[in-house]
PDB file of N, CA and C in Angstrom:
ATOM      1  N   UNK A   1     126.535  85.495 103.620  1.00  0.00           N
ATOM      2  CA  UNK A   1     125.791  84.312 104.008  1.00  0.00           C
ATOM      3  C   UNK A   1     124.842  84.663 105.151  1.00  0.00           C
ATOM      4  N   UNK A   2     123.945  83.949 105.324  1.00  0.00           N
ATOM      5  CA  UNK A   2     122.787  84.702 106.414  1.00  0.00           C
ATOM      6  C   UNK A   2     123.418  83.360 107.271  1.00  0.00           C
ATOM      7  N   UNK A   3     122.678  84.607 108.335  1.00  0.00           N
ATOM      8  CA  UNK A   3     123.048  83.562 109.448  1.00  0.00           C
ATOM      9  C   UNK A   3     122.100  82.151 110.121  1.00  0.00           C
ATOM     10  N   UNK A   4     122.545  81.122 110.650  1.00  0.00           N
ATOM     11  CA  UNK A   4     121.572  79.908 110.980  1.00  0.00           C
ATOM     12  C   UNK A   4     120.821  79.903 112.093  1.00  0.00           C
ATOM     13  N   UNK A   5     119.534  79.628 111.956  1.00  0.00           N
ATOM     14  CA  UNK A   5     118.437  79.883 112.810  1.00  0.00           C
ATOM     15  C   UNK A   5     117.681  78.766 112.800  1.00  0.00           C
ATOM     16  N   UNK A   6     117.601  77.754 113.856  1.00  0.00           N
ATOM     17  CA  UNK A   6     116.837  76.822 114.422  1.00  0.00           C
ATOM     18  C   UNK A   6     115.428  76.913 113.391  1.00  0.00           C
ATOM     19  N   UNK A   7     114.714  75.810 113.227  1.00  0.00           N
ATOM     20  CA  UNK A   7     113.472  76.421 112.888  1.00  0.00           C
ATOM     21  C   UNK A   7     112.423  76.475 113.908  1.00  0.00           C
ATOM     22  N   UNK A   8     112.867  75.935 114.833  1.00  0.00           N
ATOM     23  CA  UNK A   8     111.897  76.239 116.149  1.00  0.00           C
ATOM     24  C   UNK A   8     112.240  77.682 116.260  1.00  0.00           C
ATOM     25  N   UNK A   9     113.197  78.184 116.246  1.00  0.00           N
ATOM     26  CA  UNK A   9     113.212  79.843 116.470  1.00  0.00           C
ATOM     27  C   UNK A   9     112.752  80.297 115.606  1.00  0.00           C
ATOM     28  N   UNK A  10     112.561  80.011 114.058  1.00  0.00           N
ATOM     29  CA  UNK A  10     112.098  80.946 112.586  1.00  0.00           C
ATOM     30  C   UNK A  10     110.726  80.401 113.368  1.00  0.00           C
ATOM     31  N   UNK A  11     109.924  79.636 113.643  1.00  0.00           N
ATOM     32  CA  UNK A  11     108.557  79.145 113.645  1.00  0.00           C
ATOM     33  C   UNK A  11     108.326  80.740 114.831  1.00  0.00           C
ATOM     34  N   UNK A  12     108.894  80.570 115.933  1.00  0.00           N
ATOM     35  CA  UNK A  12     108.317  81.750 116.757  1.00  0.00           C
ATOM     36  C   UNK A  12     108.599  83.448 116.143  1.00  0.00           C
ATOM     37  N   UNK A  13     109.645  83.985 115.642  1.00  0.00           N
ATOM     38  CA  UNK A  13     110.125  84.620 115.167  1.00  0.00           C
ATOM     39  C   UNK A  13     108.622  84.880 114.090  1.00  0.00           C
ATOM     40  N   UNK A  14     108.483  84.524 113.176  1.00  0.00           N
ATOM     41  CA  UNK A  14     107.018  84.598 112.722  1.00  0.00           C
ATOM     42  C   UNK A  14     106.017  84.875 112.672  1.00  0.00           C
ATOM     43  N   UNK A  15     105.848  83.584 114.022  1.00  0.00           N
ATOM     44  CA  UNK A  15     104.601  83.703 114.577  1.00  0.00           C
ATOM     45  C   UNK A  15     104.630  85.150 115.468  1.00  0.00           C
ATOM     46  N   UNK A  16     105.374  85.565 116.153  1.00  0.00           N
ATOM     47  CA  UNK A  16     105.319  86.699 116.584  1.00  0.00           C
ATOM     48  C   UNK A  16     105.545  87.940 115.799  1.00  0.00           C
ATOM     49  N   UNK A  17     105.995  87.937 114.323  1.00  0.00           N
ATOM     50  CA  UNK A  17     105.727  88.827 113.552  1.00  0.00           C
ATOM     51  C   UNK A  17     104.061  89.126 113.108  1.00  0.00           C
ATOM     52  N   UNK A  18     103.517  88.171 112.801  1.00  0.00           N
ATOM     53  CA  UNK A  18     102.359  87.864 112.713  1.00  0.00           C
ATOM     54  C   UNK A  18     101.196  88.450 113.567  1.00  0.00           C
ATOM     55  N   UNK A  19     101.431  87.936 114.510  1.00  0.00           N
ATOM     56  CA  UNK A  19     101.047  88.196 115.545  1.00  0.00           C
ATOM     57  C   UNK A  19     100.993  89.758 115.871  1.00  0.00           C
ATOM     58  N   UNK A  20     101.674  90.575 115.545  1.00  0.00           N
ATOM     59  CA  UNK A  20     102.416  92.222 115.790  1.00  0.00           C
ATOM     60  C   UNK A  20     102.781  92.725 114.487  1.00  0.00           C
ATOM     61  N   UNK A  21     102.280  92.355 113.454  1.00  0.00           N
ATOM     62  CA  UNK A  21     102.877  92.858 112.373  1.00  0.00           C
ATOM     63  C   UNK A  21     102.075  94.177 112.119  1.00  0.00           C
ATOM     64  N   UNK A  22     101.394  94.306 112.469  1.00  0.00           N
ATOM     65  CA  UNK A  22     100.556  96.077 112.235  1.00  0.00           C
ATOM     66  C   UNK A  22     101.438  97.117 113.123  1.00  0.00           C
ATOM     67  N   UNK A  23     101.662  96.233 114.232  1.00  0.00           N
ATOM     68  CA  UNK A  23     102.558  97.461 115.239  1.00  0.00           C
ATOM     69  C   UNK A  23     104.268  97.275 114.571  1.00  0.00           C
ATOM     70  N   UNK A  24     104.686  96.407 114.329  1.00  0.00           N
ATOM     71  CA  UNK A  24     105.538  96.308 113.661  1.00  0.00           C
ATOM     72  C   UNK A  24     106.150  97.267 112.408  1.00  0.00           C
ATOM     73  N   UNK A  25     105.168  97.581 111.752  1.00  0.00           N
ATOM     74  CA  UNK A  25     105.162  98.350 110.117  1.00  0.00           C
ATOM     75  C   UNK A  25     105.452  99.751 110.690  1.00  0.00           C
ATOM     76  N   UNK A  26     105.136  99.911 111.972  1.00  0.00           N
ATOM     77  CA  UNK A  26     105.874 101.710 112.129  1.00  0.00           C
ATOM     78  C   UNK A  26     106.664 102.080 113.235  1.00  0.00           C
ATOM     79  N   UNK A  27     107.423 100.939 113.106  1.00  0.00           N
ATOM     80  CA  UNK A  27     108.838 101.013 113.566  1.00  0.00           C
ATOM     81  C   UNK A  27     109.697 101.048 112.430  1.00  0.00           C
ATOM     82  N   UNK A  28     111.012 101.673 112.841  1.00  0.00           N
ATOM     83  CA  UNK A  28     111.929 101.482 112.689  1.00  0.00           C
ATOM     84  C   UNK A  28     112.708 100.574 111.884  1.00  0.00           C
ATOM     85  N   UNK A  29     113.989 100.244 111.169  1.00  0.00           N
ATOM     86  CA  UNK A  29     114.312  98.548 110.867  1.00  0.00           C
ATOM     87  C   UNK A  29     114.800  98.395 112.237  1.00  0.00           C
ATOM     88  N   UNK A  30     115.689  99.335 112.946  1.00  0.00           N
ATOM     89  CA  UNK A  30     116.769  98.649 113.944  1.00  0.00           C
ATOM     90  C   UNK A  30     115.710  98.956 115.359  1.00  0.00           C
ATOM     91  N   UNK A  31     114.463  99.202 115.410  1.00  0.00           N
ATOM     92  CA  UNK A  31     113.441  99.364 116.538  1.00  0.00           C
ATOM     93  C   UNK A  31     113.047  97.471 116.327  1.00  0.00           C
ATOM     94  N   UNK A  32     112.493  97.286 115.373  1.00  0.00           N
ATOM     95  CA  UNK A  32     111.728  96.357 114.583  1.00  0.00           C
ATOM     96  C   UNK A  32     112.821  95.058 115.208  1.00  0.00           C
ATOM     97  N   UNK A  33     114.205  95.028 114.932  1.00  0.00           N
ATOM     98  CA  UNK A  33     114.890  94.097 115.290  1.00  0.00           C
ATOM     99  C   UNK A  33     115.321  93.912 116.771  1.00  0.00           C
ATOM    100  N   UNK A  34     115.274  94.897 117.683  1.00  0.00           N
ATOM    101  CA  UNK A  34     115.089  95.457 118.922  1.00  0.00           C
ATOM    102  C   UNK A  34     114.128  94.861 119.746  1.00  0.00           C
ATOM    103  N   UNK A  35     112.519  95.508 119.492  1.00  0.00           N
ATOM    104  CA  UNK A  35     111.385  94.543 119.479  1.00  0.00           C
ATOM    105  C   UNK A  35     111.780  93.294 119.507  1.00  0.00           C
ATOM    106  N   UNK A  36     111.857  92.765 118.152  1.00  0.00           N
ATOM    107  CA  UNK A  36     111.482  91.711 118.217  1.00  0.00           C
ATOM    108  C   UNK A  36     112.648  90.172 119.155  1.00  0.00           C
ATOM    109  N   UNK A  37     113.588  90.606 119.014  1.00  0.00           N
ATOM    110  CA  UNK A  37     115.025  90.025 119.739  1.00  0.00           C
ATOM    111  C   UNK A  37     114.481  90.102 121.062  1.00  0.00           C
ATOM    112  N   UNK A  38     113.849  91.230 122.042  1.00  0.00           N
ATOM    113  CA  UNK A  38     113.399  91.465 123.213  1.00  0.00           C
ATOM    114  C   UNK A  38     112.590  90.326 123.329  1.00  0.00           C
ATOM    115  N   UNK A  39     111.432  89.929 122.580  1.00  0.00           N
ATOM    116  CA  UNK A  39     110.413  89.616 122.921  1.00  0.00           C
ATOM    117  C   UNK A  39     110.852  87.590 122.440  1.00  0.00           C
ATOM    118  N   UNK A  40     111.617  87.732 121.706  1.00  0.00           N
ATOM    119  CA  UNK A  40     112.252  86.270 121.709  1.00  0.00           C
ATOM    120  C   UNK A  40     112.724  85.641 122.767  1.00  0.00           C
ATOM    121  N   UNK A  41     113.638  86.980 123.663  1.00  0.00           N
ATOM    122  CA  UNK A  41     115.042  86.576 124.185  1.00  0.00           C
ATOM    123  C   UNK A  41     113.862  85.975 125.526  1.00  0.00           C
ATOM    124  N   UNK A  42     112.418  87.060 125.766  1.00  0.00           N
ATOM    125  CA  UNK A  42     112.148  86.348 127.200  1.00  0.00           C
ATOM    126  C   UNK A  42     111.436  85.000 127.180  1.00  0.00           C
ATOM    127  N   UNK A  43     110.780  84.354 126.020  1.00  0.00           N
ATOM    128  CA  UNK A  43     110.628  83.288 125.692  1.00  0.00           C
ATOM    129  C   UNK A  43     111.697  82.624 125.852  1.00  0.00           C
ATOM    130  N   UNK A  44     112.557  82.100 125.322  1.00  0.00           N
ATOM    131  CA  UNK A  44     113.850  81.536 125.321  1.00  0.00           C
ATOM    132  C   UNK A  44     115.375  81.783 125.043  1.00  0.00           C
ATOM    133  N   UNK A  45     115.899  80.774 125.776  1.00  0.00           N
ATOM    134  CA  UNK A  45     117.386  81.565 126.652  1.00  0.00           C
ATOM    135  C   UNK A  45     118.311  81.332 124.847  1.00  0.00           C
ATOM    136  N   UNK A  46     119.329  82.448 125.031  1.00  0.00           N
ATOM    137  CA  UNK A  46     119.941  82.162 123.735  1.00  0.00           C
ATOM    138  C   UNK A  46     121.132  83.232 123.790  1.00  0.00           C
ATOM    139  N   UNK A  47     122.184  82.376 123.275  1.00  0.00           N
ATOM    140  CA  UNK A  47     123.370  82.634 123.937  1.00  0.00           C
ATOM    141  C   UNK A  47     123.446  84.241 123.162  1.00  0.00           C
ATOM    142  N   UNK A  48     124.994  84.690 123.625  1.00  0.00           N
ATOM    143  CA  UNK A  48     125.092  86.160 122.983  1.00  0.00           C
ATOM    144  C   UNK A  48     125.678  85.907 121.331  1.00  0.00           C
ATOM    145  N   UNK A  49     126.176  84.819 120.880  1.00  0.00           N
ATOM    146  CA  UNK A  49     126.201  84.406 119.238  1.00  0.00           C
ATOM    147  C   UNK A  49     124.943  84.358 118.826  1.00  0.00           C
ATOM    148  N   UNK A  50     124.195  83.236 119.444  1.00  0.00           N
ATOM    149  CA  UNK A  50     122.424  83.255 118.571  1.00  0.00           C
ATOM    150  C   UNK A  50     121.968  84.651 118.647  1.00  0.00           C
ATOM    151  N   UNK A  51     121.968  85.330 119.843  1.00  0.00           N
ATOM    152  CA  UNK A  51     121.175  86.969 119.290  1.00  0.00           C
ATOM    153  C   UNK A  51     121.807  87.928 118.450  1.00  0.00           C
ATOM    154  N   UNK A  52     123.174  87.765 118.431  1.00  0.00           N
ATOM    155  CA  UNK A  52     123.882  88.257 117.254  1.00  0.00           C
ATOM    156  C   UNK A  52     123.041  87.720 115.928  1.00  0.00           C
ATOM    157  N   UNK A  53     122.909  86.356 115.655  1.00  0.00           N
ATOM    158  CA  UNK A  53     122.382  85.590 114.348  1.00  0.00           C
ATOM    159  C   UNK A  53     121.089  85.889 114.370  1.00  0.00           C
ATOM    160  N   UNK A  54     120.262  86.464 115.264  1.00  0.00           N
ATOM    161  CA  UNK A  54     119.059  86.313 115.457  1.00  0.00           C
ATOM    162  C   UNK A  54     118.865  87.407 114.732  1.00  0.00           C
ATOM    163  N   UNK A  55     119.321  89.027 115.220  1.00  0.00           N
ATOM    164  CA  UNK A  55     119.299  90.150 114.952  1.00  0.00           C
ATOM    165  C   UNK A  55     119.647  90.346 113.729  1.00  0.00           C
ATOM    166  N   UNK A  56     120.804  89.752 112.837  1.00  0.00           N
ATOM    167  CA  UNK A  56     120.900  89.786 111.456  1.00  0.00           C
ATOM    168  C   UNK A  56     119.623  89.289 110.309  1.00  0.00           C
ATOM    169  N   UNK A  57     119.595  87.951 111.044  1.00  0.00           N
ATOM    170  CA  UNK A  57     118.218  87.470 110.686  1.00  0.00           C
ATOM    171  C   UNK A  57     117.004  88.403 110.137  1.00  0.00           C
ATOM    172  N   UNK A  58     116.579  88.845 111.296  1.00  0.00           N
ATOM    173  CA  UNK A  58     115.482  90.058 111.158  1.00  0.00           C
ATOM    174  C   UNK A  58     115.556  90.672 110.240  1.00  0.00           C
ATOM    175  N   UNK A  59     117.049  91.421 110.778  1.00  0.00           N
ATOM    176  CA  UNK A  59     117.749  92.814 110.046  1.00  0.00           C
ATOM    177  C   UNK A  59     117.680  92.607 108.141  1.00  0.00           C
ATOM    178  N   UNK A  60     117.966  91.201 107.967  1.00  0.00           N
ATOM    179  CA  UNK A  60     117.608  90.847 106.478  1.00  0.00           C
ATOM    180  C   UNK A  60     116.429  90.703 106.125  1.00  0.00           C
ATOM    181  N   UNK A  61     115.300  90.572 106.791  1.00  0.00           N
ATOM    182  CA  UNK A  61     113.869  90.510 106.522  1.00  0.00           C
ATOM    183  C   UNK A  61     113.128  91.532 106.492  1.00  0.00           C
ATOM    184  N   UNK A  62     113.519  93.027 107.025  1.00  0.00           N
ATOM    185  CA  UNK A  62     112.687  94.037 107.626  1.00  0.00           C
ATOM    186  C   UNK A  62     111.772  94.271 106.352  1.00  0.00           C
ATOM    187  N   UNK A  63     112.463  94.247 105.412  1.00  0.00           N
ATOM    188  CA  UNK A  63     110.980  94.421 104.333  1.00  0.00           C
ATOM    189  C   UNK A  63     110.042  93.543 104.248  1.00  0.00           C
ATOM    190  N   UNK A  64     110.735  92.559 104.323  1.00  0.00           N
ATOM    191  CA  UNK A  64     109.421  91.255 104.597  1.00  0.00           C
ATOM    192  C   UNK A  64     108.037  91.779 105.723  1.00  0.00           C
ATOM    193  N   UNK A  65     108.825  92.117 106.501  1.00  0.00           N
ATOM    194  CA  UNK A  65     108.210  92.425 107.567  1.00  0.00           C
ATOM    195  C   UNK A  65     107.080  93.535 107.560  1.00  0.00           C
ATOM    196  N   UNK A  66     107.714  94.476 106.880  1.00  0.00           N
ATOM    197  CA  UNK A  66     106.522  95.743 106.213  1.00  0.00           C
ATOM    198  C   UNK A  66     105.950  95.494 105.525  1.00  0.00           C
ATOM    199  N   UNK A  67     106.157  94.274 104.902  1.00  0.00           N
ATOM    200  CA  UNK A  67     105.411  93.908 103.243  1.00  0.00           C
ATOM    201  C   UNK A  67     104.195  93.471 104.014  1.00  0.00           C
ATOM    202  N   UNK A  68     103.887  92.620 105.367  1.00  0.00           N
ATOM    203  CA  UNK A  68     103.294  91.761 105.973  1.00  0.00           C
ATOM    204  C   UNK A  68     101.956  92.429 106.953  1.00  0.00           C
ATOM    205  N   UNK A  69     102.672  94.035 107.051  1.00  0.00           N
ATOM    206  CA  UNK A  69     101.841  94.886 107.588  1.00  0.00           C
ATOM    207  C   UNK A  69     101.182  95.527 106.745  1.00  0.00           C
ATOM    208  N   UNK A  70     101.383  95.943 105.452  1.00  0.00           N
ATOM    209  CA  UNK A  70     100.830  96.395 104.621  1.00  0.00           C
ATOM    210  C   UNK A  70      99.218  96.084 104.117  1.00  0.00           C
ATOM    211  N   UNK A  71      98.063  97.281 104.927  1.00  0.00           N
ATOM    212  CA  UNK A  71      96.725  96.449 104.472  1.00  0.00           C
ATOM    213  C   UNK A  71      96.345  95.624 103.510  1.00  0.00           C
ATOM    214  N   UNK A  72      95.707  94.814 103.340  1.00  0.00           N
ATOM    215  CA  UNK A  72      95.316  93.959 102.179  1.00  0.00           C
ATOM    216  C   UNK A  72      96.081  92.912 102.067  1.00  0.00           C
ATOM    217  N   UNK A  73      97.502  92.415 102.414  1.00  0.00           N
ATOM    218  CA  UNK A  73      98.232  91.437 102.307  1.00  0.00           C
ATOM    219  C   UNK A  73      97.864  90.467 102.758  1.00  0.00           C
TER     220      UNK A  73
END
């Protein structure tokens, strides 16, 4: 089961893929979820369960995530 994520957090989570998705595509998966958990956590406070859920989150998307960097997309 994936884990539950606010959609105010999927909306930023996103938008900050978006936002970084070229620098994104040559990382890592577990850099990529690293990144991006960092750059959540200083936006907003979230306990040590949500960054657990947060990090799975990602961790299930990372292709999404390359798919998104991929020129022409």
């Amino acid at each position: 089961m994936l884990p539950a994520i606010e959609t105010s957090q999927m909306r930023l989570i996103w938008s900050l893929i978006d936002t970084h998705c070229q620098y994104l595509g040559g990382l890592s998966d577990e850099a990529i979820c690293m990144w991006i958990a960092s750059h959540i956590r200083r936006r907003i406070h979230l306990t040590d369960d949500e960054m657990i859920n947060l990090r799975r989150y990602i961790a299930e998307r990372t292709h999404l995530i390359r798919d998104m960097a991929e020129p022409g997309i």
